[in-house]
N, C-alpha and C. Protein backbone atom coordinates (compact mmCIF):
# COMPACT_ATOMS: atom_id res chain seq x y z
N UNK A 1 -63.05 111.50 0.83
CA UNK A 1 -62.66 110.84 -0.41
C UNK A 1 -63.91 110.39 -1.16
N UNK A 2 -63.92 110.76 -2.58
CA UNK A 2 -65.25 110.67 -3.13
C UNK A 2 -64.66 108.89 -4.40
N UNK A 3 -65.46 108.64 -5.20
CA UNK A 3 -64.44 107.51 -6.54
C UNK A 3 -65.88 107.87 -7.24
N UNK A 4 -65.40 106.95 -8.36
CA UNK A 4 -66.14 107.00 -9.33
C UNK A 4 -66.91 105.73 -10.32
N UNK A 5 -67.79 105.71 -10.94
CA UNK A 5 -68.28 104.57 -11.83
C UNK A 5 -67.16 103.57 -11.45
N UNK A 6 -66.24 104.15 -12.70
CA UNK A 6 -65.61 103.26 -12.48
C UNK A 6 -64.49 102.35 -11.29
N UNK A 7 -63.86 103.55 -10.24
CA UNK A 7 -63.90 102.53 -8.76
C UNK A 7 -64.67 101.50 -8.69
N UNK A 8 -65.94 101.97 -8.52
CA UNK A 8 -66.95 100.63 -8.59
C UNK A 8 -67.30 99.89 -9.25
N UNK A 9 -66.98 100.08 -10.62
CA UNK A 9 -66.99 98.83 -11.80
C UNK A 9 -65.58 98.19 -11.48
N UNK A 10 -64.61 98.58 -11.25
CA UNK A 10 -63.23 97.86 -10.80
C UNK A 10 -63.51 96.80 -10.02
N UNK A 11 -64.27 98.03 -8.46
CA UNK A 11 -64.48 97.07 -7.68
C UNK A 11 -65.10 95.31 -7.17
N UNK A 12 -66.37 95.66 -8.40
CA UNK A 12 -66.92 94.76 -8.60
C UNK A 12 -65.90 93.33 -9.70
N UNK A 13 -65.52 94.00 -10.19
CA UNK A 13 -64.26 93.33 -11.08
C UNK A 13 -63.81 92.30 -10.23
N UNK A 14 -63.11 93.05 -9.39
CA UNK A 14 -62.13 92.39 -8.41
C UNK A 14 -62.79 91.17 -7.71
N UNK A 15 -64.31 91.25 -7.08
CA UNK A 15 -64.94 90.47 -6.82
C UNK A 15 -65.65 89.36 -7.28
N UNK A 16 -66.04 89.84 -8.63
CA UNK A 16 -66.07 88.87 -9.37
C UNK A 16 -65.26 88.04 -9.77
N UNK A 17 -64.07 88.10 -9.62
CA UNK A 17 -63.25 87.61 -10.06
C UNK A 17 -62.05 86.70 -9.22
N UNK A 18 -63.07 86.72 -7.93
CA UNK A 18 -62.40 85.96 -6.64
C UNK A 18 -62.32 84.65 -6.60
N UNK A 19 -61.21 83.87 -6.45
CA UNK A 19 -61.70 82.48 -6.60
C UNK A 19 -60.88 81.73 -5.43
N UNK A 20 -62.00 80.89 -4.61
CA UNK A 20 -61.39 79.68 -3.71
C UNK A 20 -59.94 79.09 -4.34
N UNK A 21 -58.80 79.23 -3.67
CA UNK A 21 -58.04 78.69 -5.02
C UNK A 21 -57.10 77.31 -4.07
N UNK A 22 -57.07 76.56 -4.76
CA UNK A 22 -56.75 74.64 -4.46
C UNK A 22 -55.52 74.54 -4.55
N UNK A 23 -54.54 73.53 -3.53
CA UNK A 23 -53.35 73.12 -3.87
C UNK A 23 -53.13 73.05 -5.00
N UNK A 24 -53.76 72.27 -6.25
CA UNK A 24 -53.50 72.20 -7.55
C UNK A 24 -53.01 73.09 -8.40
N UNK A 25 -52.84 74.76 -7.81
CA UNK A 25 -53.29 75.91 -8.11
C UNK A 25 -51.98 76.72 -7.89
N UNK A 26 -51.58 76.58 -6.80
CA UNK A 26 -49.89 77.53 -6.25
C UNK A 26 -49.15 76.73 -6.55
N UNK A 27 -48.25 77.78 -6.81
CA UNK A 27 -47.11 77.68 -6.84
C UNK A 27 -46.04 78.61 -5.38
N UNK A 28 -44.95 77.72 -5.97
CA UNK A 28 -43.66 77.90 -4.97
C UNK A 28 -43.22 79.10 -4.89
N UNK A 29 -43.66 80.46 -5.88
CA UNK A 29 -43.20 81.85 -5.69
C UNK A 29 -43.49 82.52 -4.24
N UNK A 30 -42.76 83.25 -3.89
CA UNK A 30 -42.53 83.71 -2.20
C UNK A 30 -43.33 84.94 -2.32
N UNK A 31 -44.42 84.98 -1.27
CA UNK A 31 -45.19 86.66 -1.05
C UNK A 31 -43.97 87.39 -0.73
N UNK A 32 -44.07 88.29 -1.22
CA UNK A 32 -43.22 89.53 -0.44
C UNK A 32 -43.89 90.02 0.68
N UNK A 33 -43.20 90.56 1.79
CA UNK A 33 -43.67 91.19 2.75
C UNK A 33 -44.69 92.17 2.75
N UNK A 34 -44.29 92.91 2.06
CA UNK A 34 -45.27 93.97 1.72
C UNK A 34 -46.49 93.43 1.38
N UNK A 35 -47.01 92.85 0.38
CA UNK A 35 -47.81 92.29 -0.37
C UNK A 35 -48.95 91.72 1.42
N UNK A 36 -48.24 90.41 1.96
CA UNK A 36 -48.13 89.99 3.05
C UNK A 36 -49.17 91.11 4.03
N UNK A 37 -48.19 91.97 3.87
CA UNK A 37 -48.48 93.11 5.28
C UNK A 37 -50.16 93.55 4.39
N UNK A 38 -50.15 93.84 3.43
CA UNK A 38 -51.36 94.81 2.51
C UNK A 38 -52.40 93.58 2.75
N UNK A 39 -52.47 92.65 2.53
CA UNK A 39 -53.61 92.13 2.93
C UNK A 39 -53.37 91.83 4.27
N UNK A 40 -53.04 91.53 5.26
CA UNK A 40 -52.98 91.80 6.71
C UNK A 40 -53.69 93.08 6.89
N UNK A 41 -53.58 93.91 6.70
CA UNK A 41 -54.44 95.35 6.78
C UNK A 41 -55.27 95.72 6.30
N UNK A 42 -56.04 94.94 4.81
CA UNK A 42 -56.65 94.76 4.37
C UNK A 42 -57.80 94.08 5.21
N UNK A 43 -57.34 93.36 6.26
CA UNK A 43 -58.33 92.61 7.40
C UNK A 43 -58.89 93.51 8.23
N UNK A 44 -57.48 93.94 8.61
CA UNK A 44 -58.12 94.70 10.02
C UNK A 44 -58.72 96.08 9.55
N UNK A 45 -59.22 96.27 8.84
CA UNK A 45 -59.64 97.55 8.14
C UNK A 45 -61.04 97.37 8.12
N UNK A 46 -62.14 96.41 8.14
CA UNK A 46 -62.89 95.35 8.04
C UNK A 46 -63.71 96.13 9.23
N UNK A 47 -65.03 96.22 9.07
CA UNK A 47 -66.10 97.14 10.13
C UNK A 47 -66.02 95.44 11.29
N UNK A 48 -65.97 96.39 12.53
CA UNK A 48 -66.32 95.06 13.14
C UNK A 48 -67.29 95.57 14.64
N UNK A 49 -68.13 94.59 15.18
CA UNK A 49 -69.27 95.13 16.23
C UNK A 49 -68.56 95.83 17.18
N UNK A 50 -68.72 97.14 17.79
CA UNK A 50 -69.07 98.09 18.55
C UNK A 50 -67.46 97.74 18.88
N UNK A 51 -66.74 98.25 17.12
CA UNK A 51 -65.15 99.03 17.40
C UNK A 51 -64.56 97.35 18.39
N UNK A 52 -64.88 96.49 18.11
CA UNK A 52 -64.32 95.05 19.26
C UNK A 52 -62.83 94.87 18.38
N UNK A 53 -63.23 94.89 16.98
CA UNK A 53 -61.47 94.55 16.45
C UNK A 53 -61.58 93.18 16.83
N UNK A 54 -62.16 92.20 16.81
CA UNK A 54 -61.57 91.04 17.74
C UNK A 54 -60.94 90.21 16.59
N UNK A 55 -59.97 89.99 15.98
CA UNK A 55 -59.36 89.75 15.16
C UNK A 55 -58.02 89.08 15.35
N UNK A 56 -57.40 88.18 15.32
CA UNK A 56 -55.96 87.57 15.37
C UNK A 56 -55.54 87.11 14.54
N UNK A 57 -54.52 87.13 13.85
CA UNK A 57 -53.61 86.01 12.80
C UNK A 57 -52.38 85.43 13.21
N UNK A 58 -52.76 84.07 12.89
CA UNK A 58 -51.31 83.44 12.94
C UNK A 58 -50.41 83.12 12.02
N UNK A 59 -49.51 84.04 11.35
CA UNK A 59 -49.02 83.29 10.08
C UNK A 59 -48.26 82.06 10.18
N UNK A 60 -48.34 81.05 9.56
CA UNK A 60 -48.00 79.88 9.55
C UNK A 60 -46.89 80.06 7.98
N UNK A 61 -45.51 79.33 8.29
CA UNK A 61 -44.53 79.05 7.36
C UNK A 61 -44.12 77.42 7.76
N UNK A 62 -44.30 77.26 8.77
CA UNK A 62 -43.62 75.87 9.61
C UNK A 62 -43.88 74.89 8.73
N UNK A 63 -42.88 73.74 7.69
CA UNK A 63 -43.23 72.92 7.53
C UNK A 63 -44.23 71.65 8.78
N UNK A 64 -43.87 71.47 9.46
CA UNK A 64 -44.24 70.56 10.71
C UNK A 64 -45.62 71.00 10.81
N UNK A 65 -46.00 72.30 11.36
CA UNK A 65 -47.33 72.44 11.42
C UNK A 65 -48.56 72.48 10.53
N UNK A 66 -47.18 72.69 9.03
CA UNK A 66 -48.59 72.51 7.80
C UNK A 66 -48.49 70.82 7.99
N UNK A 67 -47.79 70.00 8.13
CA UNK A 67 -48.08 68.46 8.31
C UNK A 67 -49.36 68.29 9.08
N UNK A 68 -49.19 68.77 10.14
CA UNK A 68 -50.44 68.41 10.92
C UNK A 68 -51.39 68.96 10.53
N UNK A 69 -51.88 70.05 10.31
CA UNK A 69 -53.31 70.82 9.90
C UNK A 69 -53.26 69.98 8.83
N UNK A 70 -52.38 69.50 7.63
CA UNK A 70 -52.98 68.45 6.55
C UNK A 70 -53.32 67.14 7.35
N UNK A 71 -52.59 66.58 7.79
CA UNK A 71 -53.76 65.60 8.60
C UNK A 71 -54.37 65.46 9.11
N UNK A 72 -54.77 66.77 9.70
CA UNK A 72 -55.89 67.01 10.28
C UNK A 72 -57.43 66.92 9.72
N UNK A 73 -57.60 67.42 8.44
CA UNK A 73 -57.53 67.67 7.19
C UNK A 73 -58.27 66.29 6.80
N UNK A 74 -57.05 65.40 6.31
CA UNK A 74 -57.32 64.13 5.95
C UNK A 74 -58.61 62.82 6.74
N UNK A 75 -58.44 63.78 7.81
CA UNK A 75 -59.23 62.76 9.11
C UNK A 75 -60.29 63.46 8.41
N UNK A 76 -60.56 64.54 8.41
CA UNK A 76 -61.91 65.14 8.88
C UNK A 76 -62.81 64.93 7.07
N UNK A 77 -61.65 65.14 6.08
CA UNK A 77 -62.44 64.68 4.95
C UNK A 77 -62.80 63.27 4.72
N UNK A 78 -62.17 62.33 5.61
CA UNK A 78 -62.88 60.77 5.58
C UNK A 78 -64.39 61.19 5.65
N UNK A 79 -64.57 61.88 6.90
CA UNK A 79 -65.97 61.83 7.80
C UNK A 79 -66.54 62.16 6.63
N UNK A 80 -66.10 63.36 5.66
CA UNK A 80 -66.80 64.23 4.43
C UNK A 80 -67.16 63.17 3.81
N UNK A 81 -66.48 62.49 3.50
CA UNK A 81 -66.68 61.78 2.16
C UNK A 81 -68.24 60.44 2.48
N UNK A 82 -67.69 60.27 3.57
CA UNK A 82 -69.27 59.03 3.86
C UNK A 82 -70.38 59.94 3.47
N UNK A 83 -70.18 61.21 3.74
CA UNK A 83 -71.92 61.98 4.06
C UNK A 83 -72.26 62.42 2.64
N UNK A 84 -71.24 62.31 1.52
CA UNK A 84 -71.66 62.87 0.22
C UNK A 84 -70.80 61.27 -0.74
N UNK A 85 -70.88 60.40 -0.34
CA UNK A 85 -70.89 59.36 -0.53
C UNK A 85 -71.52 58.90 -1.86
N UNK A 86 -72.81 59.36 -2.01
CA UNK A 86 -73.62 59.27 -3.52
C UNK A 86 -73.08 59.98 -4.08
N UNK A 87 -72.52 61.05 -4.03
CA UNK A 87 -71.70 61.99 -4.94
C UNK A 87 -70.56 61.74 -5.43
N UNK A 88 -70.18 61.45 -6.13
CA UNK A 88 -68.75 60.81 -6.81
C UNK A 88 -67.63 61.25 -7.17
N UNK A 89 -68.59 62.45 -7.28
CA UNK A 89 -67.52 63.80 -7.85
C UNK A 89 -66.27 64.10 -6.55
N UNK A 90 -67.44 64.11 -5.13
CA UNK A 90 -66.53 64.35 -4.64
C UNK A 90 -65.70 64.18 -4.04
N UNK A 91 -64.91 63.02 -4.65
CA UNK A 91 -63.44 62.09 -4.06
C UNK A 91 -62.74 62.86 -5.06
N UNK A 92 -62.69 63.26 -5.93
CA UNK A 92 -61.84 63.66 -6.80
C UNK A 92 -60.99 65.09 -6.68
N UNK A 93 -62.32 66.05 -5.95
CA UNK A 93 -62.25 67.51 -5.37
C UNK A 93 -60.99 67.48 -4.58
N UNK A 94 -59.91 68.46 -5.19
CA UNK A 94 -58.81 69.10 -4.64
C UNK A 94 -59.22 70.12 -3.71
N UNK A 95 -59.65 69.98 -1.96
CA UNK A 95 -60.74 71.00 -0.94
C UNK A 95 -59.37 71.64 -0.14
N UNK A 96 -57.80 71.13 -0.36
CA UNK A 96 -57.50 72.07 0.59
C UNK A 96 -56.03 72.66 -0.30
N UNK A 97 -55.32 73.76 0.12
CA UNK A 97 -53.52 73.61 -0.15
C UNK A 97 -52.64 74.06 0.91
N UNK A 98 -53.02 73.16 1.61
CA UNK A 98 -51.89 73.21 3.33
C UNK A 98 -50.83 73.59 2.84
N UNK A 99 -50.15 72.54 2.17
CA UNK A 99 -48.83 71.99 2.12
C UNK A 99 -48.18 72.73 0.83
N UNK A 100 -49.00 73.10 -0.24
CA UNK A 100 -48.73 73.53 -1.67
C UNK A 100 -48.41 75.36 -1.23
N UNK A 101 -49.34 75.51 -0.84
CA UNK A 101 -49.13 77.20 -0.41
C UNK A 101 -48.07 77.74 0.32
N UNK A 102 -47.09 78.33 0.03
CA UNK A 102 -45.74 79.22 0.86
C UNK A 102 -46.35 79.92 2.06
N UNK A 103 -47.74 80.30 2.51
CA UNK A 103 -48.33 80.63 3.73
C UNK A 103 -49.40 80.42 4.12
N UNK A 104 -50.06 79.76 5.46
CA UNK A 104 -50.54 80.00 5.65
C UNK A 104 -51.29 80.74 6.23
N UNK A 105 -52.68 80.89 7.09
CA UNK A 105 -53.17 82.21 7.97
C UNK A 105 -54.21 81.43 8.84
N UNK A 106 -53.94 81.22 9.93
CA UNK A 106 -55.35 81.21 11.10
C UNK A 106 -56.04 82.48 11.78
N UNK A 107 -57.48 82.61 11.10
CA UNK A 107 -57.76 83.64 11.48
C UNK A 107 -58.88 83.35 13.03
N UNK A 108 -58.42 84.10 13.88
CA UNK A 108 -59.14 83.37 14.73
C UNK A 108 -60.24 84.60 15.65
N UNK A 109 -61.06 84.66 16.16
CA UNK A 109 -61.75 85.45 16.66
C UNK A 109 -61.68 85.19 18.49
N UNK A 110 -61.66 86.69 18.96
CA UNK A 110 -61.20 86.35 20.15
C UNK A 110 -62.07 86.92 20.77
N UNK A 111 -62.97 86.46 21.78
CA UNK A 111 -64.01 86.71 22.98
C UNK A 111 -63.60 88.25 23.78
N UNK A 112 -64.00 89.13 23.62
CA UNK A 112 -63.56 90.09 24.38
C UNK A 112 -63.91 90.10 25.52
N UNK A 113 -64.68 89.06 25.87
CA UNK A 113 -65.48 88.75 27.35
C UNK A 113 -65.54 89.86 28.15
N UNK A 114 -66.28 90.75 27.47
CA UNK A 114 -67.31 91.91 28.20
C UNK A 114 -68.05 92.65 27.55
N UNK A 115 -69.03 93.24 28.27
CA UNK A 115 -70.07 93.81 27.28
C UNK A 115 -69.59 94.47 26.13
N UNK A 116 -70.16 94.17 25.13
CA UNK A 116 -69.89 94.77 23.53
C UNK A 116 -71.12 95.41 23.05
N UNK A 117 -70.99 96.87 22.47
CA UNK A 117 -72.19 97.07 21.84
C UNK A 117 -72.41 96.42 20.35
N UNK A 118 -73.53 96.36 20.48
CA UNK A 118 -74.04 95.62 19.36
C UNK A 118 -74.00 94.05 19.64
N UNK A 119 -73.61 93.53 20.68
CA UNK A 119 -73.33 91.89 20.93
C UNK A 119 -74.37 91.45 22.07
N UNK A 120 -75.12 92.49 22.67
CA UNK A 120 -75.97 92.48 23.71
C UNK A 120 -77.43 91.22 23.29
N UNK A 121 -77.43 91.61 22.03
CA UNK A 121 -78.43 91.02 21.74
C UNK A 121 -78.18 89.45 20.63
N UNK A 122 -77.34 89.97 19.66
CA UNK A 122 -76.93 88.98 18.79
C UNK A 122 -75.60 88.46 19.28
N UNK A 123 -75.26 87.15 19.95
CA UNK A 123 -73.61 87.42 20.48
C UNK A 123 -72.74 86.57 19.29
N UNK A 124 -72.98 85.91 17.87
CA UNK A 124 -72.44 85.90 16.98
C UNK A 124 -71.78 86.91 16.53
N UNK A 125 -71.88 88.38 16.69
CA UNK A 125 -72.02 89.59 15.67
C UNK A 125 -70.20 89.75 15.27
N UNK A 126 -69.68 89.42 16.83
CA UNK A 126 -68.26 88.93 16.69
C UNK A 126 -68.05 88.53 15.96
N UNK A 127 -68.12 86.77 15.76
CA UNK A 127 -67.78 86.02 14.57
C UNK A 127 -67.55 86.44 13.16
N UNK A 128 -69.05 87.68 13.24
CA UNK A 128 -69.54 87.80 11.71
C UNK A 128 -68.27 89.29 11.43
N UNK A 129 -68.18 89.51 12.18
CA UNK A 129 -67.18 90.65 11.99
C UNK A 129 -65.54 90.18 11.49
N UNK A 130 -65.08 88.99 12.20
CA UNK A 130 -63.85 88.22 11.43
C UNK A 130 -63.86 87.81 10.28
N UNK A 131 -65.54 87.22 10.09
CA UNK A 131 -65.57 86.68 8.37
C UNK A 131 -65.68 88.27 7.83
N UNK A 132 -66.18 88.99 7.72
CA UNK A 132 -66.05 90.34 7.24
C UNK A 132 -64.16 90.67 7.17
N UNK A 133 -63.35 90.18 7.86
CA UNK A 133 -61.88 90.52 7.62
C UNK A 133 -61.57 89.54 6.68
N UNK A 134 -61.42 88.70 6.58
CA UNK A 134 -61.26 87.28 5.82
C UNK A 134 -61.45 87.88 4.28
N UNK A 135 -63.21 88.41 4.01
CA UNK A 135 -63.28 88.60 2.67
C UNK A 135 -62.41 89.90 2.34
N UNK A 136 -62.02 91.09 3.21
CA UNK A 136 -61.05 92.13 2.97
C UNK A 136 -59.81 91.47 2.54
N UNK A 137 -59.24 90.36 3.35
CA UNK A 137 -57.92 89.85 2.56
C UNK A 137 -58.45 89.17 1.11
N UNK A 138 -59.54 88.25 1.01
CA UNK A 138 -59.73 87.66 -0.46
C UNK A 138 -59.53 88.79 -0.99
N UNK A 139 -60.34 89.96 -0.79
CA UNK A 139 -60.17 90.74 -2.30
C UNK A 139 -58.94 91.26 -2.47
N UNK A 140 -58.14 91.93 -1.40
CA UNK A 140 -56.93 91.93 -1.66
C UNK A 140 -55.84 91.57 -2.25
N UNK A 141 -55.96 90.15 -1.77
CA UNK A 141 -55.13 89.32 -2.41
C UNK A 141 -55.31 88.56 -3.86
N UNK A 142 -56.79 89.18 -4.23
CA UNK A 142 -57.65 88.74 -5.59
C UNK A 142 -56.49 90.42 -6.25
N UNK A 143 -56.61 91.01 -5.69
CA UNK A 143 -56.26 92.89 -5.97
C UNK A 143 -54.57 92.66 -6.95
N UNK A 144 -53.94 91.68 -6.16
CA UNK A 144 -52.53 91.61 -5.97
C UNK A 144 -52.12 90.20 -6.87
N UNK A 145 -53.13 89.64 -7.32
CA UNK A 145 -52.91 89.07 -8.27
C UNK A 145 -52.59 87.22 -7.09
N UNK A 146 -52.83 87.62 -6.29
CA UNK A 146 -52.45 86.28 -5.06
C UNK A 146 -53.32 85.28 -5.18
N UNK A 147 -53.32 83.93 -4.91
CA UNK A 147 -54.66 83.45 -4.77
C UNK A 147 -54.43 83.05 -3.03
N UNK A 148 -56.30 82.74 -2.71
CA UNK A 148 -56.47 82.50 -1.51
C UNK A 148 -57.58 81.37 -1.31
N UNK A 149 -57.11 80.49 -0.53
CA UNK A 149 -58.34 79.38 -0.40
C UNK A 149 -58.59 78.97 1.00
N UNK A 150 -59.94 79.39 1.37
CA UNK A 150 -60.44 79.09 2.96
C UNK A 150 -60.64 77.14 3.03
N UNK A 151 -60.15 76.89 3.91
CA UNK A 151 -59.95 75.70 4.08
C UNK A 151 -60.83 75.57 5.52
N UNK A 152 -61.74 74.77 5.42
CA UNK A 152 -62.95 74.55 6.41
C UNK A 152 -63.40 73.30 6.94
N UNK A 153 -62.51 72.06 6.22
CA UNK A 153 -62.90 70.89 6.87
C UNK A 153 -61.84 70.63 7.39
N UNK A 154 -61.63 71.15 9.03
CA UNK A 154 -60.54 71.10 9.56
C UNK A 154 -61.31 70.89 11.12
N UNK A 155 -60.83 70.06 11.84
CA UNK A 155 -61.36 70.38 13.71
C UNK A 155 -60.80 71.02 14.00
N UNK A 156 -61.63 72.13 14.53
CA UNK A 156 -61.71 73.41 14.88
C UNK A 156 -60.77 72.76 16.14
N UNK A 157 -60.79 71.93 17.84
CA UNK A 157 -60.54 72.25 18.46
C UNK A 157 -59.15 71.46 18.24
N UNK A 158 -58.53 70.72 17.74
CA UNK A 158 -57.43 70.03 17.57
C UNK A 158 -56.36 71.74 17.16
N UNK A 159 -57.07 72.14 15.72
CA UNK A 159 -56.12 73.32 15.41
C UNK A 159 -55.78 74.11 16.60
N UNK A 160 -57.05 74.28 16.96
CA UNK A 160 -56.75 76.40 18.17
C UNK A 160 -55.44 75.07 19.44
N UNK A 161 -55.87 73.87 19.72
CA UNK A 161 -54.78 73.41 20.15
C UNK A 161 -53.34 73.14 20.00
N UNK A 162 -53.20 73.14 18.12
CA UNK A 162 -51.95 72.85 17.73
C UNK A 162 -51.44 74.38 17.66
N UNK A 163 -52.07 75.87 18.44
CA UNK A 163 -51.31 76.56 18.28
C UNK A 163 -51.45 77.50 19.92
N UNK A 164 -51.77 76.26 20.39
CA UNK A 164 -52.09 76.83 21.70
C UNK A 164 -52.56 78.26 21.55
N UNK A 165 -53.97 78.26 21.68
CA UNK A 165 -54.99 79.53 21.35
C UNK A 165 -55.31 79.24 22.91
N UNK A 166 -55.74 80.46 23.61
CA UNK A 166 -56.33 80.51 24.54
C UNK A 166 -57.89 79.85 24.17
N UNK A 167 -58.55 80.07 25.64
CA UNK A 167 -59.51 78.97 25.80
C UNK A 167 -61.05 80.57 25.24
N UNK A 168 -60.59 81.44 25.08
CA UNK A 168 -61.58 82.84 24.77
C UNK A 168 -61.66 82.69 23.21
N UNK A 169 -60.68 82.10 22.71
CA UNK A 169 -61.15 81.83 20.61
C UNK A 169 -61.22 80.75 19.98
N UNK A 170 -61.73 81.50 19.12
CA UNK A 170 -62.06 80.06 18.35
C UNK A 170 -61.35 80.59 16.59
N UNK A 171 -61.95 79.41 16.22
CA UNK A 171 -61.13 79.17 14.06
C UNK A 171 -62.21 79.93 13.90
N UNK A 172 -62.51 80.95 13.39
CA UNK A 172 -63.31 81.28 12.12
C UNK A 172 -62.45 81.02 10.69
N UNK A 173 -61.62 81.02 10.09
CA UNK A 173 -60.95 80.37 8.76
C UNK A 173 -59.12 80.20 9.07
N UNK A 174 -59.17 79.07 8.53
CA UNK A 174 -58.08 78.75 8.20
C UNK A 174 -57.29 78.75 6.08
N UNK A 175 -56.80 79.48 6.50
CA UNK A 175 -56.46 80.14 4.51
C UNK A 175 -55.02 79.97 4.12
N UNK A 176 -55.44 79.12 2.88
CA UNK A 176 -53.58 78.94 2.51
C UNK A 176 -53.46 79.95 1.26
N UNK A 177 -52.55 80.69 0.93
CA UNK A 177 -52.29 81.89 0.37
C UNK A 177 -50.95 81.84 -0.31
N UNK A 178 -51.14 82.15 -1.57
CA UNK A 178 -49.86 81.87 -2.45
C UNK A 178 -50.07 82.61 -4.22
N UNK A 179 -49.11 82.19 -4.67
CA UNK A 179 -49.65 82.96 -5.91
C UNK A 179 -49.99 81.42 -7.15
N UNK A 180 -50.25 81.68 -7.82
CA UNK A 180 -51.59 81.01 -8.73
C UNK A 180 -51.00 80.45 -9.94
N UNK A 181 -51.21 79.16 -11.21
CA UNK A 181 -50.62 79.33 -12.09
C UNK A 181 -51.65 79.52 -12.95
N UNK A 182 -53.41 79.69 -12.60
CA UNK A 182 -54.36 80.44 -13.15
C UNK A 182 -55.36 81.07 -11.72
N UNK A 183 -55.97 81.55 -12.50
CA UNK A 183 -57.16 81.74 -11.83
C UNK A 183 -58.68 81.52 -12.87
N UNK A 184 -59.04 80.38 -12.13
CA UNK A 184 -60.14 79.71 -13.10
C UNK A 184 -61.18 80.95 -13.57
N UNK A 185 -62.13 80.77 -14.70
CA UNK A 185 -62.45 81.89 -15.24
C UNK A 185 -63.93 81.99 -14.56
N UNK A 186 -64.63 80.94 -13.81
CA UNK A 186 -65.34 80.36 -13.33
C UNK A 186 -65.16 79.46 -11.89
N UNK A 187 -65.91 79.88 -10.83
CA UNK A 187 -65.73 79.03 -9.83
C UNK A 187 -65.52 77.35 -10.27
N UNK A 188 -64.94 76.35 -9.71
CA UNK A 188 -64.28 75.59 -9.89
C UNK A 188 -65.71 74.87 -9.78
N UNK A 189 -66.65 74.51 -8.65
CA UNK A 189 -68.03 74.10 -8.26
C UNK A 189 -69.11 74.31 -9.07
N UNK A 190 -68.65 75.78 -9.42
CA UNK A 190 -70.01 76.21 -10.63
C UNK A 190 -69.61 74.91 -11.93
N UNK A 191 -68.82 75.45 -12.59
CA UNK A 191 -67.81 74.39 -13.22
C UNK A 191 -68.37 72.95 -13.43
N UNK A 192 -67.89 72.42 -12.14
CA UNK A 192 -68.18 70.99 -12.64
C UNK A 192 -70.11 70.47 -12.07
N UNK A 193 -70.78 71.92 -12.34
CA UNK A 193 -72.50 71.86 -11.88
C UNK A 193 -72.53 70.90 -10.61
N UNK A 194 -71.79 71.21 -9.41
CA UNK A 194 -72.04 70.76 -7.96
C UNK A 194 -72.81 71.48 -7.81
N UNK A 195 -73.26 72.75 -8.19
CA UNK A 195 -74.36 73.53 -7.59
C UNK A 195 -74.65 74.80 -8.76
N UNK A 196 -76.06 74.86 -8.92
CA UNK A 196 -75.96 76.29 -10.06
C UNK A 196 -76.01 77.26 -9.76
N UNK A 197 -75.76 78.31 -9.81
CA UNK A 197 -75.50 79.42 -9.97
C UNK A 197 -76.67 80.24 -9.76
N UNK A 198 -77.34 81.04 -8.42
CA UNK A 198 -78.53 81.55 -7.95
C UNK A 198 -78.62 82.60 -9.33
N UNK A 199 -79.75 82.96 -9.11
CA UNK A 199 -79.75 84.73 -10.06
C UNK A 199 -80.16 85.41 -8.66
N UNK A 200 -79.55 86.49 -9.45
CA UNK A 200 -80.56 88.05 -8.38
C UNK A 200 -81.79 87.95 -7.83
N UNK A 201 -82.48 87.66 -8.52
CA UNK A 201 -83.95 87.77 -8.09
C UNK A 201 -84.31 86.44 -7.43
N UNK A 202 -83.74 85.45 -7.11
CA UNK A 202 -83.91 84.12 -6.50
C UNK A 202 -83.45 84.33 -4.67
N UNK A 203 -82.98 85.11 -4.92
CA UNK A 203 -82.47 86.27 -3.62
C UNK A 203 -82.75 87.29 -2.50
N UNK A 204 -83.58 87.74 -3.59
CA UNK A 204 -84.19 89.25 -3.01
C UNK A 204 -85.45 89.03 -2.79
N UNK A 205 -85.81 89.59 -1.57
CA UNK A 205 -87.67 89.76 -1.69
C UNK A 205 -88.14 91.27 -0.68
N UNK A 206 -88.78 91.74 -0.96
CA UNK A 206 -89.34 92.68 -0.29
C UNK A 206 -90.32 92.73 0.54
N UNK A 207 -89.92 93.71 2.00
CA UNK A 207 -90.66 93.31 3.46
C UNK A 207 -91.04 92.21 3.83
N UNK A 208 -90.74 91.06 2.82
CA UNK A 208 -91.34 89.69 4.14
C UNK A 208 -90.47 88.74 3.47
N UNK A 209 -90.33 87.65 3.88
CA UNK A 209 -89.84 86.80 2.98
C UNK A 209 -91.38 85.76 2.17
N UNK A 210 -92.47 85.94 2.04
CA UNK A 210 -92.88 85.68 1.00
C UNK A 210 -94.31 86.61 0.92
């Protein structure tokens, strides 16, 4: 299969055009299955170290369990808030949509506990291979018109407990997924200048880093 310019001007489209998206943000419309299933496969499609696949999802609908991952949530953004405390802005920041989103997703990475090529040396390479599925569903679900927001101030070991995960994985993202009543035209952070916006060349360097 060969594409063209434009595939890749699409593509880039699509990416550009990805956005963290906040309780403030979904709405109550229901994924369809399909939709559902296409970014689910959209994951596992995702290159991962030496063919491991190590990949799991839990879809979450349970009112009860989005209760808890939001208070879970709530604890762990107290801790947030002391450490950016001079920052003001950010008590105001809408950081998760447990409860607002019709689904959620625990994506969790699972220890294949035995030799892996490519893990011999780097034994993250796992990890980095789940976040590599994660961004296959963003764009997907960026594709499908869905929004998706990784939710990260969460304890890791309270969750893999509230879903009884074996003791071999761990959270690499927890994502609430729903459809949108925008999609900001601009990251939400860029936005309110929490942080500016790198260029290209602030990025790149050649054979060394200086």
């Amino acid at each position: 299969m060969t594409f063209t310019k434009k595939d890749g001007r699409n593509l880039l489209n699509i990416m550009k055009s990805r956005r963290d998206v906040r309780g403030n943000n979904f709405l109550s419309k229901k994924i369809s299955d399909d939709d559902l299933e296409s970014i689910l496969k959209a994951g596992i499609t995702a290159p991962s170290v030496g063919y491991s696949q190590p990949w799991k999802f839990i879809i979450i609908n349970d009112e009860n369990i989005k209760n808890d991952i939001r208070a879970n949530f709530d604890i762990e953004n107290e801790k947030a808030k002391e450490i950016f405390k001079d920052k003001e802005i950010y008590k105001s920041l809408k950081l998760e949509g447990v409860k607002e989103a019709p689904i959620n997703i625990a994506v969790l990475y699972e220890n294949p506990n035995e030799a892996t090529i490519g893990m011999t040396s780097m034994q993250k390479m796992g990890e980095y291979s789940v976040v590599c599925a994660v961004q296959n569903m963003w764009l997907m679900a960026r594709a499908l018109n869905i929004g998706l927001g990784w939710i990260s101030i969460l304890d890791e070991k309270k969750v893999l407990k509230r879903f009884n995960a074996p003791k071999n994985t761990q959270l690499v993202a927890y994502l609430a997924l729903g459809y949108v009543n925008e999609f900001y035209s601009e990251p939400e952070l860029k936005t309110i200048k929490w942080k500016e916006e790198k260029r290209l060349q602030e990025c790149v360097m050649e054979n060394s880093w200086a």
